[in-house]
PDB file of N, CA and C in Angstrom:
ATOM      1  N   UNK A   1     -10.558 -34.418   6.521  1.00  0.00           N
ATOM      2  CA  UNK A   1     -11.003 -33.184   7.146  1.00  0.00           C
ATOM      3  C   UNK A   1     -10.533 -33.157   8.597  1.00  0.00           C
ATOM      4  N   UNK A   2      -9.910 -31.884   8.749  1.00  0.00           N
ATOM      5  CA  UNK A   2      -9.822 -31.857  10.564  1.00  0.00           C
ATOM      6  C   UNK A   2     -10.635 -31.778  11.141  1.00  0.00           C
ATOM      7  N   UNK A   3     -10.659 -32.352  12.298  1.00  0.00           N
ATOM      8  CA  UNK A   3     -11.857 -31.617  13.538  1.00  0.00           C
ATOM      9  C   UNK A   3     -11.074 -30.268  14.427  1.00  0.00           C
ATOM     10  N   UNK A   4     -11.621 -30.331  15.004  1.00  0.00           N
ATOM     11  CA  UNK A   4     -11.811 -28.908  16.054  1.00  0.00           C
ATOM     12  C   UNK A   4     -10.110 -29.012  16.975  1.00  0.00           C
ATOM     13  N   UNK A   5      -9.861 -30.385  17.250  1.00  0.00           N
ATOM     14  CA  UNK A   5      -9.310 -30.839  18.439  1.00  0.00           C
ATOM     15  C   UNK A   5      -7.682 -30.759  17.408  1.00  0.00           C
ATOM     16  N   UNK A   6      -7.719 -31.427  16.084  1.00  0.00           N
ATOM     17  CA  UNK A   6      -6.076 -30.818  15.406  1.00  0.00           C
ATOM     18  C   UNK A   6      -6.387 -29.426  15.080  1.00  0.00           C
ATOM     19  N   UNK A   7      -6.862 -28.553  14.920  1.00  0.00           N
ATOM     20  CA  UNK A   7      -7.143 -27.436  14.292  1.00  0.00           C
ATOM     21  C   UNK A   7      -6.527 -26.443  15.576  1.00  0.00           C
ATOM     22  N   UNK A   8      -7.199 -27.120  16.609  1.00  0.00           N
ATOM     23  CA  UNK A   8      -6.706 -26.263  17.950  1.00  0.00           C
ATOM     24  C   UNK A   8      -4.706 -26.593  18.135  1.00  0.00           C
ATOM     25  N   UNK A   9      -4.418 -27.711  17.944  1.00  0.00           N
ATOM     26  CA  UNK A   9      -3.294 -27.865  18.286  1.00  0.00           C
ATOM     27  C   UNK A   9      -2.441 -27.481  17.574  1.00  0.00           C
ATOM     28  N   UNK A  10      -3.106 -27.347  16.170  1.00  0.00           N
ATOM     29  CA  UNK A  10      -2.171 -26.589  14.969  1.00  0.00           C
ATOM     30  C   UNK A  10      -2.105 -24.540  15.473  1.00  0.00           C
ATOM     31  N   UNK A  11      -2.988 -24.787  16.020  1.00  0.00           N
ATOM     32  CA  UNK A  11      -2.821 -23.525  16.278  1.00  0.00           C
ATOM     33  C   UNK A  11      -2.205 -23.158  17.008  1.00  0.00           C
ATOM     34  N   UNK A  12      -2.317 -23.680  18.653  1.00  0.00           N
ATOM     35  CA  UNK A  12      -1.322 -23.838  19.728  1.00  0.00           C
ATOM     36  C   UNK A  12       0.087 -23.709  19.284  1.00  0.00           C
ATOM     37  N   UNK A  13       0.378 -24.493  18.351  1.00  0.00           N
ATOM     38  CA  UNK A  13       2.117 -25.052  17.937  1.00  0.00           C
ATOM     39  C   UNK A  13       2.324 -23.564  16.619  1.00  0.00           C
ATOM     40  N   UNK A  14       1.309 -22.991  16.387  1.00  0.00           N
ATOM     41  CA  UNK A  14       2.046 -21.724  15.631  1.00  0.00           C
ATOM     42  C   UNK A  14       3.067 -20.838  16.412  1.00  0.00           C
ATOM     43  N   UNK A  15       3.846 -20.495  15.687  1.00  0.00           N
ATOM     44  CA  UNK A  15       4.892 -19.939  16.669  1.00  0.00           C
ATOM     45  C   UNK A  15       5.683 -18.730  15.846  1.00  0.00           C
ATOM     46  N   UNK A  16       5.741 -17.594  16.482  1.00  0.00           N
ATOM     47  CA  UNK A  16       5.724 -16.317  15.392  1.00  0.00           C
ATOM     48  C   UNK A  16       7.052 -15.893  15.657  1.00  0.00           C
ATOM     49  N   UNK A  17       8.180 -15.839  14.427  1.00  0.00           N
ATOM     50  CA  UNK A  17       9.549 -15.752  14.428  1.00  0.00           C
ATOM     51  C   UNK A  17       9.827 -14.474  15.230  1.00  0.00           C
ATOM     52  N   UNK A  18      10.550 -14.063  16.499  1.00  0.00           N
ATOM     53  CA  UNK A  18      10.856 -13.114  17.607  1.00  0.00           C
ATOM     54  C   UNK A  18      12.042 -12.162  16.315  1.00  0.00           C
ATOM     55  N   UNK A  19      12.756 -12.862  15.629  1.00  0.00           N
ATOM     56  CA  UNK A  19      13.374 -12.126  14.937  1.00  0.00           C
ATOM     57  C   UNK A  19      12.452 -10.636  13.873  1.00  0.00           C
ATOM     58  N   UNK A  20      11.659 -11.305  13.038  1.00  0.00           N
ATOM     59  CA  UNK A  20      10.508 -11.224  12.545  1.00  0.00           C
ATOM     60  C   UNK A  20      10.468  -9.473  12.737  1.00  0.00           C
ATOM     61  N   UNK A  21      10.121  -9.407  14.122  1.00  0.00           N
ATOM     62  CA  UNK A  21       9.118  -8.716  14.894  1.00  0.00           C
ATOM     63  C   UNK A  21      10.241  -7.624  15.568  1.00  0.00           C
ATOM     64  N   UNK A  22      11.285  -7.969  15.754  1.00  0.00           N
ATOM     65  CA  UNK A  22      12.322  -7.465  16.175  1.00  0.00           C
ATOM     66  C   UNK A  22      12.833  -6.037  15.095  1.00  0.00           C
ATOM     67  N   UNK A  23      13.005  -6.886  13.371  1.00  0.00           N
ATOM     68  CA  UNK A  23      13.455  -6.023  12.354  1.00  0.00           C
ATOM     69  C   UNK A  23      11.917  -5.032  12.309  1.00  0.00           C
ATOM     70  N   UNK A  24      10.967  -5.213  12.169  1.00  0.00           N
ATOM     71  CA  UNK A  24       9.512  -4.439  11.530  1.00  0.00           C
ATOM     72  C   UNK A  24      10.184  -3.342  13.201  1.00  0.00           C
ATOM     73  N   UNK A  25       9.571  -3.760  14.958  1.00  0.00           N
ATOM     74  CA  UNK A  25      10.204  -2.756  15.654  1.00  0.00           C
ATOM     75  C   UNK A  25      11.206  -1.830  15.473  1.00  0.00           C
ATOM     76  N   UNK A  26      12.311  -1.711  14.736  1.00  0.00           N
ATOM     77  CA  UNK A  26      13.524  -0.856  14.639  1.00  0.00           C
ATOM     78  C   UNK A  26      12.833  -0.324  13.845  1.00  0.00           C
ATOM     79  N   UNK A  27      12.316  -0.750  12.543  1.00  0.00           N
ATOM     80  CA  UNK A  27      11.580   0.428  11.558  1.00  0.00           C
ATOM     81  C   UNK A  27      10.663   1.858  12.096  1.00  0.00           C
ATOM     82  N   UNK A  28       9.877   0.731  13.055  1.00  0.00           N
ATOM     83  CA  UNK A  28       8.378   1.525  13.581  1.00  0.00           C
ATOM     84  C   UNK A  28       9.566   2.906  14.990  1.00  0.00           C
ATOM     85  N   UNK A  29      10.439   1.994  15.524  1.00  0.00           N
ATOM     86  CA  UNK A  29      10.745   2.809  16.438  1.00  0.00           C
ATOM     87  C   UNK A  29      11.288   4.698  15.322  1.00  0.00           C
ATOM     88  N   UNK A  30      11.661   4.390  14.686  1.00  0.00           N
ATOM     89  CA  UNK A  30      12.738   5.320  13.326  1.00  0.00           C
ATOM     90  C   UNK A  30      11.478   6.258  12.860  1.00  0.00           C
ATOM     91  N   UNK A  31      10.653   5.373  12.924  1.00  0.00           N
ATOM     92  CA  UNK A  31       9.491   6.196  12.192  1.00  0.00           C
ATOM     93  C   UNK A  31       8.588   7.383  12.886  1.00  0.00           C
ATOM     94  N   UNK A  32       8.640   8.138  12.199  1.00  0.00           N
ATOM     95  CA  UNK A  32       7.937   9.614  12.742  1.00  0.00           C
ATOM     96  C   UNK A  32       6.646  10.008  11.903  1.00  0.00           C
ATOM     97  N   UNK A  33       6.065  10.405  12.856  1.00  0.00           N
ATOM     98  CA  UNK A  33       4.822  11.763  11.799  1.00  0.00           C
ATOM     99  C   UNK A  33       5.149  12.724  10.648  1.00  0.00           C
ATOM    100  N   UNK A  34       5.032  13.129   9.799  1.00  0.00           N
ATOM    101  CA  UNK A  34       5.467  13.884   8.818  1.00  0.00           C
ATOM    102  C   UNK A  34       4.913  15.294   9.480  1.00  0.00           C
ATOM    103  N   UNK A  35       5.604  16.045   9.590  1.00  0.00           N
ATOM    104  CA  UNK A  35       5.253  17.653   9.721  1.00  0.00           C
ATOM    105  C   UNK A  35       4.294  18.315   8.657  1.00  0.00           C
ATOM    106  N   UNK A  36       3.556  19.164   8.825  1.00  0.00           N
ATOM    107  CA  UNK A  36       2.654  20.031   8.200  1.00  0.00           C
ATOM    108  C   UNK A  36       3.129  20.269   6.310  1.00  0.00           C
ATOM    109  N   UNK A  37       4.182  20.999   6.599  1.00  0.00           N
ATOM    110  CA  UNK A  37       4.865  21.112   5.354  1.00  0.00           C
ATOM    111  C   UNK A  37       4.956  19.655   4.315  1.00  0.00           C
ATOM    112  N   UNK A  38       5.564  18.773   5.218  1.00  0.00           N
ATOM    113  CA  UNK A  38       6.132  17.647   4.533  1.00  0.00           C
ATOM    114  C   UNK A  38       5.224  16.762   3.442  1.00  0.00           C
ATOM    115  N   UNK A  39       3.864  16.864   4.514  1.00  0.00           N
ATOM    116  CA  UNK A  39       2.826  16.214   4.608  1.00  0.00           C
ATOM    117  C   UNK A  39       2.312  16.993   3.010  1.00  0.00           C
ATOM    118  N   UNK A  40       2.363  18.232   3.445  1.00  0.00           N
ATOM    119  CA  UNK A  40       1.554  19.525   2.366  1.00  0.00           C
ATOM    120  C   UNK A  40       2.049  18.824   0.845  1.00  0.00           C
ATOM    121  N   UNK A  41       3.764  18.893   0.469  1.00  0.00           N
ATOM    122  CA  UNK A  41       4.262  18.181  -0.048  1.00  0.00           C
ATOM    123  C   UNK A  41       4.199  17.242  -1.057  1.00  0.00           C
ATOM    124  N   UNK A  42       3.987  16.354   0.026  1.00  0.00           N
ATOM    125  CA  UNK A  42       3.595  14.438  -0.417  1.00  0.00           C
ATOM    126  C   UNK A  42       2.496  14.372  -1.332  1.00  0.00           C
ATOM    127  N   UNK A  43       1.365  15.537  -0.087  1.00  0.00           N
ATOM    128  CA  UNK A  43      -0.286  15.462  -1.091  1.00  0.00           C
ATOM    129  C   UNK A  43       0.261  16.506  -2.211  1.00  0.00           C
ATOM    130  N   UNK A  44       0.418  16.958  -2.615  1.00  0.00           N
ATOM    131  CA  UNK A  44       0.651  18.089  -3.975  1.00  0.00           C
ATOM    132  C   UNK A  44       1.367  17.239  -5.263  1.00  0.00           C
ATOM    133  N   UNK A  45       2.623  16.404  -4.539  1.00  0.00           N
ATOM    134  CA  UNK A  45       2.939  15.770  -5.397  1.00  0.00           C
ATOM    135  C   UNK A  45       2.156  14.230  -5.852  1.00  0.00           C
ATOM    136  N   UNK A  46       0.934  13.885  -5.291  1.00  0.00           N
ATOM    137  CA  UNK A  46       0.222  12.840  -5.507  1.00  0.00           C
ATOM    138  C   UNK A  46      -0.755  13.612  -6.555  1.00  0.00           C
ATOM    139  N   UNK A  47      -1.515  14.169  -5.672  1.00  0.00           N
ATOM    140  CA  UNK A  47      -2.503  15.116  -6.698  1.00  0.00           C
ATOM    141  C   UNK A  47      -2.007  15.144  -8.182  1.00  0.00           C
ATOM    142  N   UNK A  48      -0.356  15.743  -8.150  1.00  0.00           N
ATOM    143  CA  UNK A  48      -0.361  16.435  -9.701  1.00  0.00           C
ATOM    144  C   UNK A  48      -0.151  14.861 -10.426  1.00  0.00           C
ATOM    145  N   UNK A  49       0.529  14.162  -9.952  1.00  0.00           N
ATOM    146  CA  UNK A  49       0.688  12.483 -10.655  1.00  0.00           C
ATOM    147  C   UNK A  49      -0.647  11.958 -10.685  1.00  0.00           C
ATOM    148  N   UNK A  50      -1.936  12.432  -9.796  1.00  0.00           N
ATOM    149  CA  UNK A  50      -3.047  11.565 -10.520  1.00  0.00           C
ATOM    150  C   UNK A  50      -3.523  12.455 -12.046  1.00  0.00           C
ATOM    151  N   UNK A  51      -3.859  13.914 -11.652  1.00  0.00           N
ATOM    152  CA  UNK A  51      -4.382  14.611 -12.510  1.00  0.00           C
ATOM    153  C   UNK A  51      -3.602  14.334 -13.880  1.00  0.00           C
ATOM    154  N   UNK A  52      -2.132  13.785 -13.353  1.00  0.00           N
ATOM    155  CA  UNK A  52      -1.222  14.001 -15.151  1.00  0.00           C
ATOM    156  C   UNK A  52      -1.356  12.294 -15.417  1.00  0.00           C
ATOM    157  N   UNK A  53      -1.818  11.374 -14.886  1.00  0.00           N
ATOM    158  CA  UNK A  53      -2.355  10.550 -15.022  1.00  0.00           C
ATOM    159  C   UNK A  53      -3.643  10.393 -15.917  1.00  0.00           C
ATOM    160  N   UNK A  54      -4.532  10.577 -15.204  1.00  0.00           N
ATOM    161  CA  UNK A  54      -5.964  10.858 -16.054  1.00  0.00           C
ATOM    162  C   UNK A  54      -6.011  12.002 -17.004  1.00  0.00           C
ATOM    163  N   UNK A  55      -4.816  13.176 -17.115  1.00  0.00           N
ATOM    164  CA  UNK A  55      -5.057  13.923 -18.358  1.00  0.00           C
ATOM    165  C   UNK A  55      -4.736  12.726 -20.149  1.00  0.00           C
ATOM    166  N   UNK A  56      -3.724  12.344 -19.602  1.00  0.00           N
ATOM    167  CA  UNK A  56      -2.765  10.972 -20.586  1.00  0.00           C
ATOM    168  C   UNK A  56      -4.088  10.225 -20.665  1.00  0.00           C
ATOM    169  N   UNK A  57      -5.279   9.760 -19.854  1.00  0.00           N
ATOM    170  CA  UNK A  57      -5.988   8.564 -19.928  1.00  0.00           C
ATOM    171  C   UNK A  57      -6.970   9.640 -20.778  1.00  0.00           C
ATOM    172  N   UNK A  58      -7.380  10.847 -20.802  1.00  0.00           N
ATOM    173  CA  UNK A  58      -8.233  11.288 -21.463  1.00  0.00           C
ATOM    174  C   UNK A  58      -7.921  11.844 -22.583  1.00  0.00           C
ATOM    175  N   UNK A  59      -6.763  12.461 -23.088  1.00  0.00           N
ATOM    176  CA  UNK A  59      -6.384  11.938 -24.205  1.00  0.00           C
ATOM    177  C   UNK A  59      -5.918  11.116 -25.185  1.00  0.00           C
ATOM    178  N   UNK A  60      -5.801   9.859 -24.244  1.00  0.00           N
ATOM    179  CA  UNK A  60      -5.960   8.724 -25.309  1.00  0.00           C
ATOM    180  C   UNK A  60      -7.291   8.559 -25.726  1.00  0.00           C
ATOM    181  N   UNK A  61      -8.128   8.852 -24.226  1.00  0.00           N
ATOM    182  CA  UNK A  61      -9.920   8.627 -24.977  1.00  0.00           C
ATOM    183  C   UNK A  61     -10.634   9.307 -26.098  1.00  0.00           C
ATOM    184  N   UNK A  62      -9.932  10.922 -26.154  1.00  0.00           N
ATOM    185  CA  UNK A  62     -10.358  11.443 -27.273  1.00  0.00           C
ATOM    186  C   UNK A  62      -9.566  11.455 -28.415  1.00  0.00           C
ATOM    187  N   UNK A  63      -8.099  10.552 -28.717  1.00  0.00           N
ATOM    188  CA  UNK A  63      -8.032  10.448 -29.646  1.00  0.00           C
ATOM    189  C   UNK A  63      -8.302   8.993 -30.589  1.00  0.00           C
ATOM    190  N   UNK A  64      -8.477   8.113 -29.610  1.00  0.00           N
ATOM    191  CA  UNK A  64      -9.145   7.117 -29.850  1.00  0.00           C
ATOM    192  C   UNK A  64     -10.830   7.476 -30.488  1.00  0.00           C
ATOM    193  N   UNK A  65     -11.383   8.278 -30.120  1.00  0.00           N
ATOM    194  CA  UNK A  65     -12.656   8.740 -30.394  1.00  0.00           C
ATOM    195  C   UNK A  65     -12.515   9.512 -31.676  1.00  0.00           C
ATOM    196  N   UNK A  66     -11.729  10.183 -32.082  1.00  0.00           N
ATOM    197  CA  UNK A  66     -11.528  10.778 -33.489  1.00  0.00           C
ATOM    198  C   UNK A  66     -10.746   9.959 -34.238  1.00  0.00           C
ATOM    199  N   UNK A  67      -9.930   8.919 -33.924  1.00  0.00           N
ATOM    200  CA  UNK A  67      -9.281   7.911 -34.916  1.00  0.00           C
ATOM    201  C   UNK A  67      -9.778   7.165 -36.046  1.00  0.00           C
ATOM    202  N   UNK A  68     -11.192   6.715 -35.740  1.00  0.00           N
ATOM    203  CA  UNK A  68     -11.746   5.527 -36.588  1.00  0.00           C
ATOM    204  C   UNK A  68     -12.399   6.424 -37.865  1.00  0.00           C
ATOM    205  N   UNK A  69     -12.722   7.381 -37.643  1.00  0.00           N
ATOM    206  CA  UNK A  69     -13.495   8.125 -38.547  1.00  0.00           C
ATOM    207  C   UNK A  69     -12.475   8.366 -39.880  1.00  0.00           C
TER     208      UNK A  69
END
């Protein structure tokens, strides 16, 4: 088991790759807010993929429910 005193030095000696941090920055710099429209969009096309999602999950439930009979 460690104590307190390697736990600290393991921590000290972590060291976070500058490259790393460099590639994720160029992304974040590129990256923008989505405009009103865009945004409008994105949600419309999520919405209709859940609803056509759970329509498929509820007709498997009701034909599973009339099958066994």
């Amino acid at each position: 088991m460690m104590d307190y005193k390697e736990k600290f030095k393991e921590a000290k000696s972590f060291k976070i790759d500058e490259e790393f941090f460099k590639k994720y920055w160029r992304v974040l710099k590129l990256a923008r807010t989505p405009t009103r429209d865009e945004f409008s969009k994105i949600a419309i096309v999520a919405a209709a993929g859940i609803l056509l999602i759970g329509l498929v999950g509820f007709i498997i439930y009701e034909i599973m429910l009339v099958l066994p009979r």
